[in-house]
Protein backbone atom coordinates (compact mmCIF):
# COMPACT_ATOMS: atom_id res chain seq x y z
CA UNK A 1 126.10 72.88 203.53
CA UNK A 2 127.79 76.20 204.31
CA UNK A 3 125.47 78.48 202.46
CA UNK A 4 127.82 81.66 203.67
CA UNK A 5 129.55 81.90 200.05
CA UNK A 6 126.47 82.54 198.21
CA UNK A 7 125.76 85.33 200.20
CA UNK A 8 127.55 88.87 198.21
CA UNK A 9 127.82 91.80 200.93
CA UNK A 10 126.27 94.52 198.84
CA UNK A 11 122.41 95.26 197.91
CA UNK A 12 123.40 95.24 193.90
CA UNK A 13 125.20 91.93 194.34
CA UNK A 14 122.34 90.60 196.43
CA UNK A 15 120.10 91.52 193.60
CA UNK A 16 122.36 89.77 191.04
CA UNK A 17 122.64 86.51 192.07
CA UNK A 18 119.04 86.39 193.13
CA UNK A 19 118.11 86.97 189.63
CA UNK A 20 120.51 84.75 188.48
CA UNK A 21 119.15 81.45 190.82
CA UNK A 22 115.35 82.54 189.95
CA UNK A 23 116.32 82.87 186.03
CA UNK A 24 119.06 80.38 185.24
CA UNK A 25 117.81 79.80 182.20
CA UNK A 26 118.46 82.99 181.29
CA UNK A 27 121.66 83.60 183.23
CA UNK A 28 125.48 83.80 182.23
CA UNK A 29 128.20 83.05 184.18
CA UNK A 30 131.70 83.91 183.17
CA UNK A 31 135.50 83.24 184.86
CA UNK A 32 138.55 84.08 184.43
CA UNK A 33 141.11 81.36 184.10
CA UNK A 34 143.80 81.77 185.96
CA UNK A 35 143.84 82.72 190.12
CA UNK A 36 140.06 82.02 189.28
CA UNK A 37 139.41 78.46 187.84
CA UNK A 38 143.20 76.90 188.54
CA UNK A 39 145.74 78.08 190.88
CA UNK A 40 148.54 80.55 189.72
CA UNK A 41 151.62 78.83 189.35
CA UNK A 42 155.66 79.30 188.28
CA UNK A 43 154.81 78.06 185.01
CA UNK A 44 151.80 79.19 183.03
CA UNK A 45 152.18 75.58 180.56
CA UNK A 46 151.48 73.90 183.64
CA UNK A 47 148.27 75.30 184.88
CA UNK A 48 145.10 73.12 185.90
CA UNK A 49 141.65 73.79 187.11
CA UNK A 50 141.18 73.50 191.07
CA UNK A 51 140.46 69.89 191.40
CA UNK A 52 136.50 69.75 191.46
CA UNK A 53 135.99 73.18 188.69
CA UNK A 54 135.72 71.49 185.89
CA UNK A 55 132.96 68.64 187.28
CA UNK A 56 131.27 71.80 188.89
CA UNK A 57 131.13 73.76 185.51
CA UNK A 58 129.62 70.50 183.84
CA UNK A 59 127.05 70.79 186.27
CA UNK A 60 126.41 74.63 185.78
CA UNK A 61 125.97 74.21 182.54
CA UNK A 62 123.38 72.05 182.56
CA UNK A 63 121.38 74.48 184.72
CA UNK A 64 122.27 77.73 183.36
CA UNK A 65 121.90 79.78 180.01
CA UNK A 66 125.63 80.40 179.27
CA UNK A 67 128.93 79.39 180.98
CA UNK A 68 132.41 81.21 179.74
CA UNK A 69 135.66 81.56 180.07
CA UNK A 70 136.98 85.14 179.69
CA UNK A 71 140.68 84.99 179.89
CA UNK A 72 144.09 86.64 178.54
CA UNK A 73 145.62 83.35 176.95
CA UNK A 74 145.02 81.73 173.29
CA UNK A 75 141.50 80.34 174.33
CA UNK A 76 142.67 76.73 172.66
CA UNK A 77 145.54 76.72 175.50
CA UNK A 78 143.11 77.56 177.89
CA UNK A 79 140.10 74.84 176.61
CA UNK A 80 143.62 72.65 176.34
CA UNK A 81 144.97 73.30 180.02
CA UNK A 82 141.45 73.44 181.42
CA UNK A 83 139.49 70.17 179.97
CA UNK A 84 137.47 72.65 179.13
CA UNK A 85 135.95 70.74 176.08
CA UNK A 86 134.10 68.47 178.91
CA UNK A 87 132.00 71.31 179.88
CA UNK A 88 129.20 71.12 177.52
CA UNK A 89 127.72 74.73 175.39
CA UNK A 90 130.97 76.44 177.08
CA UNK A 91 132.22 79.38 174.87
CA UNK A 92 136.04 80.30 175.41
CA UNK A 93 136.96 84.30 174.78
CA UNK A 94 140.56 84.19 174.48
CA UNK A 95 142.84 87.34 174.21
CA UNK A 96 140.71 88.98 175.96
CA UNK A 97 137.76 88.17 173.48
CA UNK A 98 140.16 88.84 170.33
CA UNK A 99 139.58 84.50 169.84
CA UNK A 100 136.43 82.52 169.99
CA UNK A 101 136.53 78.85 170.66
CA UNK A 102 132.96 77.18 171.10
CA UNK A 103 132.29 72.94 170.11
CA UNK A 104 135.79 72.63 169.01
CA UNK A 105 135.78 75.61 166.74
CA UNK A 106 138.09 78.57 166.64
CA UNK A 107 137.34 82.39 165.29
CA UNK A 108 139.90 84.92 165.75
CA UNK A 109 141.16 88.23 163.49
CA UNK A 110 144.81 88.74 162.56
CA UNK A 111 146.79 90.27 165.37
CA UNK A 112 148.00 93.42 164.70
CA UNK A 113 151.65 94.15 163.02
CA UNK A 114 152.90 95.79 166.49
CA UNK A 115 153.01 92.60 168.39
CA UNK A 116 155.37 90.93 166.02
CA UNK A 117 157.76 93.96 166.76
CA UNK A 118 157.79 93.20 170.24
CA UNK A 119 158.32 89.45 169.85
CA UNK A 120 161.34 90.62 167.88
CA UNK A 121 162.57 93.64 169.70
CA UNK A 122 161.80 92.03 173.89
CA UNK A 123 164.24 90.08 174.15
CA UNK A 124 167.32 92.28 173.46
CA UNK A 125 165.41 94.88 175.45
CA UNK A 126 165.24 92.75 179.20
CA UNK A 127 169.07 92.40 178.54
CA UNK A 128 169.53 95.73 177.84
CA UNK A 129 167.98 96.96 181.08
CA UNK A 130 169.01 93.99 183.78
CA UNK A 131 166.30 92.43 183.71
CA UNK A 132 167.07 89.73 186.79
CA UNK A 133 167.36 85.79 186.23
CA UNK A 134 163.94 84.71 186.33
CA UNK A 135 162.28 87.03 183.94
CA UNK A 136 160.93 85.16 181.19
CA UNK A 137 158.83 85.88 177.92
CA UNK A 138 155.57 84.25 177.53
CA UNK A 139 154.63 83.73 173.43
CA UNK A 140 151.01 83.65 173.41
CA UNK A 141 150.73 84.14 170.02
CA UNK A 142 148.44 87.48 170.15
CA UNK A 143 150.45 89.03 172.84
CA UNK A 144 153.40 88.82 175.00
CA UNK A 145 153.73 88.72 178.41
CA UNK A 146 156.95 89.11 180.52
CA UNK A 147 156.63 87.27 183.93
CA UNK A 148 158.94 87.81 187.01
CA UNK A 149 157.32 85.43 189.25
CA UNK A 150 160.64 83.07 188.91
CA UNK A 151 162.89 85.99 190.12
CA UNK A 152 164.59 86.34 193.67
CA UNK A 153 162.59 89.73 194.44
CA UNK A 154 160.01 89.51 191.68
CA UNK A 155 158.15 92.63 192.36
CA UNK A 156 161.66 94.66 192.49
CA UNK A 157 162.20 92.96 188.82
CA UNK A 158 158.35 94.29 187.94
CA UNK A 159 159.39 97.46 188.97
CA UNK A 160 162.73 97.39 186.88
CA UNK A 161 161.13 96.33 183.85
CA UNK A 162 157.31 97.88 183.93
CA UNK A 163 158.57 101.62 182.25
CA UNK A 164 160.64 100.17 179.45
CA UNK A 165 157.70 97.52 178.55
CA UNK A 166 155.08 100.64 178.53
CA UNK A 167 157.27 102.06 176.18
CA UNK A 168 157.91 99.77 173.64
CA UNK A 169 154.19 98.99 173.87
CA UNK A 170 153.49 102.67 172.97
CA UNK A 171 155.81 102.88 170.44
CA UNK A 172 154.43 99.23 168.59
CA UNK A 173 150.52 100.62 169.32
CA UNK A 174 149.91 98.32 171.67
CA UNK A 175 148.72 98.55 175.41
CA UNK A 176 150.51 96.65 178.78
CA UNK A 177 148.08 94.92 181.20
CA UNK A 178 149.48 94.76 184.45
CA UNK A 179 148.77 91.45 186.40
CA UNK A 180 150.16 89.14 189.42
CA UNK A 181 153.77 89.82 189.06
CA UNK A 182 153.45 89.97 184.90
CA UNK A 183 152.91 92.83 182.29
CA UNK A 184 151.59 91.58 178.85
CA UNK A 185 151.99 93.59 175.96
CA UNK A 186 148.70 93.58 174.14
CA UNK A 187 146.48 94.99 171.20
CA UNK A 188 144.49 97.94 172.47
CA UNK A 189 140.66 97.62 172.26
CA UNK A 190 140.11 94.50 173.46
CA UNK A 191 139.54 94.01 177.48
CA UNK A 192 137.61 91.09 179.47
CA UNK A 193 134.77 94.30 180.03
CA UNK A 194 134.04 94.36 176.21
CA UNK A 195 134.07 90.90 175.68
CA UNK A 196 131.45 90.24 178.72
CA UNK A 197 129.32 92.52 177.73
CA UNK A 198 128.93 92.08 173.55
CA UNK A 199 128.24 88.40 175.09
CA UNK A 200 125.72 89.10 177.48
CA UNK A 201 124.05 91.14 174.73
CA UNK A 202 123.98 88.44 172.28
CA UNK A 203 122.83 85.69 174.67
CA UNK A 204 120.42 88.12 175.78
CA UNK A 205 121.15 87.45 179.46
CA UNK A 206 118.98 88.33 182.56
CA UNK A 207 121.54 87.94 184.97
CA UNK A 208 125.63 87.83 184.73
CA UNK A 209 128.03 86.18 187.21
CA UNK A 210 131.14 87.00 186.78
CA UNK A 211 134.28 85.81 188.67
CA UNK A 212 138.14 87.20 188.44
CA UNK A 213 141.32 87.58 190.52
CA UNK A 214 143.27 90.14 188.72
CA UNK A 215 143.46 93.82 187.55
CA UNK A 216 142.44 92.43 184.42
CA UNK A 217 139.24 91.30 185.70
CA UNK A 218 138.10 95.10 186.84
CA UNK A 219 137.22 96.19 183.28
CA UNK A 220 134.61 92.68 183.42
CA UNK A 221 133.82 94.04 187.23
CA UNK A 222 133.06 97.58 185.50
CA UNK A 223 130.85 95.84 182.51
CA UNK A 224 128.86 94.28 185.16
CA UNK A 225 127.96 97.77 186.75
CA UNK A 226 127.23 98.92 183.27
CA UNK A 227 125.19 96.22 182.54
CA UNK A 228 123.45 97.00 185.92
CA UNK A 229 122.07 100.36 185.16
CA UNK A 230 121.00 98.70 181.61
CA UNK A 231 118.57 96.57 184.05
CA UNK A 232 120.78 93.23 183.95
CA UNK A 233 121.09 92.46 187.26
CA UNK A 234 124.93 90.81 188.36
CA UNK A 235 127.25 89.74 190.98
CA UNK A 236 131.26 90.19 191.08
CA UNK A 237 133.28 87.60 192.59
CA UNK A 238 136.57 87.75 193.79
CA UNK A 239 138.56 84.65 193.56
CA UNK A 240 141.06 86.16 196.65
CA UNK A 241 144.47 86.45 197.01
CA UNK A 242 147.07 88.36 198.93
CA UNK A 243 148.84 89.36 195.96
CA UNK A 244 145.75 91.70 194.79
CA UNK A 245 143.84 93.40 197.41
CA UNK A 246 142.10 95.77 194.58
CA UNK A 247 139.85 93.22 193.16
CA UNK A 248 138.61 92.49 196.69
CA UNK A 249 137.76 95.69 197.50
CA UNK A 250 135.48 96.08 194.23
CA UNK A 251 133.55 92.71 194.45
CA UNK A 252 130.20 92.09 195.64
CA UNK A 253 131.33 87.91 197.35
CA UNK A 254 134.97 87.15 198.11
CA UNK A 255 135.93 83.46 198.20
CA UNK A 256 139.08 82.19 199.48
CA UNK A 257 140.70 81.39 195.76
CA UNK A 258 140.05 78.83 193.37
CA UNK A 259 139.11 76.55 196.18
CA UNK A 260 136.55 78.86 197.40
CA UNK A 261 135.28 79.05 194.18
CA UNK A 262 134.98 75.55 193.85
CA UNK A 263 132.68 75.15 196.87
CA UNK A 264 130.24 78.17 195.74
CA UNK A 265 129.99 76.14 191.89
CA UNK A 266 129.66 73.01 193.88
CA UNK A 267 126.88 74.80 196.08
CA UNK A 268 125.20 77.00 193.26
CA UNK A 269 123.66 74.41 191.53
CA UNK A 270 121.14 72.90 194.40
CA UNK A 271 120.25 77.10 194.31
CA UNK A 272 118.50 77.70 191.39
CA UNK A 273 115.16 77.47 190.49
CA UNK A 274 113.88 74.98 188.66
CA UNK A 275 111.60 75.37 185.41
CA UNK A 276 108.32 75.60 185.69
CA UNK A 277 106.70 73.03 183.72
């Protein structure tokens, strides 16, 4: 087997994943969903793990301490689109951690009163600026996100649209996350960072993968740093794309998208160290 994937290009990445085969008992690994464990598509209802991912995370789990999804959607769509409930102990942080879905239970706090003024205020505002045929509102319940992916020029509709959705997200207290030709409108302190790290601190992890494709993945990227000069070791990994070059440039392994990630989980498994009896 290829064993070139497993092999991150900086010393503190190096150190990471090291830790995390010798300890994987004690190890967490956490991905994004999209760009990371299925492809990005046209249509977000439509997603699906890389064929392979979900087999692969089966198999992690079995070996490892923790396995999680960290991701921006409801987590039930994303334990829904992703067979997720297969994967066996997996915790799903949804809304970037605002939800909690683990063995077929959900937790999750009210969302703030701003988001329900967007959902009512969004869609007279895309009309009222131009926004081009193909921009479309995402619900996700939480949040809202405004996609222009379908569009003729998407990142010229991006561009059109980005200053008049920072604005209305000021004015309903809310943040915009910027993402692979989307902005979602979003509660403010909540971020994939805070929600990696208040779970490695309650699993009490030695060692933190985490994976991500997006701009929304750098604040997870950052915990991992932070949680590096706490003395948890961890590895980045980029899930790459030519949309994002930024994420690339900050991780510790690139892969060559979700397929590439499937063939490191596929691989990672036959690395760790077994328990000593």
């Amino acid at each position: 087997m290829d064993t070139r994937p497993l092999s991150p290009r900086t010393d503190a990445g190096r150190l990471g994943l090291d830790t995390f085969r010798s300890s994987p008992d004690r190890a967490l690994a956490a991905f994004d969903f999209d760009g990371t464990l299925a492809p990005i598509v046209d249509d977000p209802r439509s997603s699906a793990p890389y064929p392979g991912i979900v087999p692969a995370l089966s198999a992690l789990a079995a070996r490892v301490g923790t396995v999680t999804v960290i991701t921006g959607r409801p987590a039930e769509t994303a334990v829904q689109l992703g067979g997720l409930d297969e994967v066996p102990g997996i915790v799903v942080l949804g809304h970037y951690g605002a939800e909690r879905w683990v063995g077929g239970r959900l937790t999750a706090a009210d969302p703030p009163p701003g988001v329900d003024l967007v959902r009512g205020e969004l869609p007279a505002l895309l009309d009222s600026v131009g926004a081009p045929e193909g921009t479309w509102i995402e619900d996700k319940g939480r949040s809202l996100a405004v996609h222009t992916r379908r569009a003729a020029d998407p990142d010229a509709a991006l561009d059109l649209v980005r200053p008049h959705l920072e604005r209305l997200a000021e004015r309903a207290g809310l943040v915009t996350e910027p993402g692979r030709m989307v902005v979602e409108l979003r509660p403010q302190g909540v971020d994939k960072g805070a929600a990696l790290t208040a779970l490695v601190h309650e699993r009490a992890a030695g060692a933190v993968l985490y994976a991500g494709d997006d701009l929304g993945d750098l604040p997870a990227f950052d915990a991992v740093a932070a949680l590096r000069e706490e003395g948890v070791p961890g590895v980045t990994v980029c899930s790459a794309s030519d949309e994002v070059t930024e994420v690339a440039d900050r991780a510790d392994l690139v892969v060559p998208g979700p397929a590439g990630l499937a063939e490191l989980l596929r691989g990672l498994p036959a690395t760790l160290r077994s328990p000593t009896p």
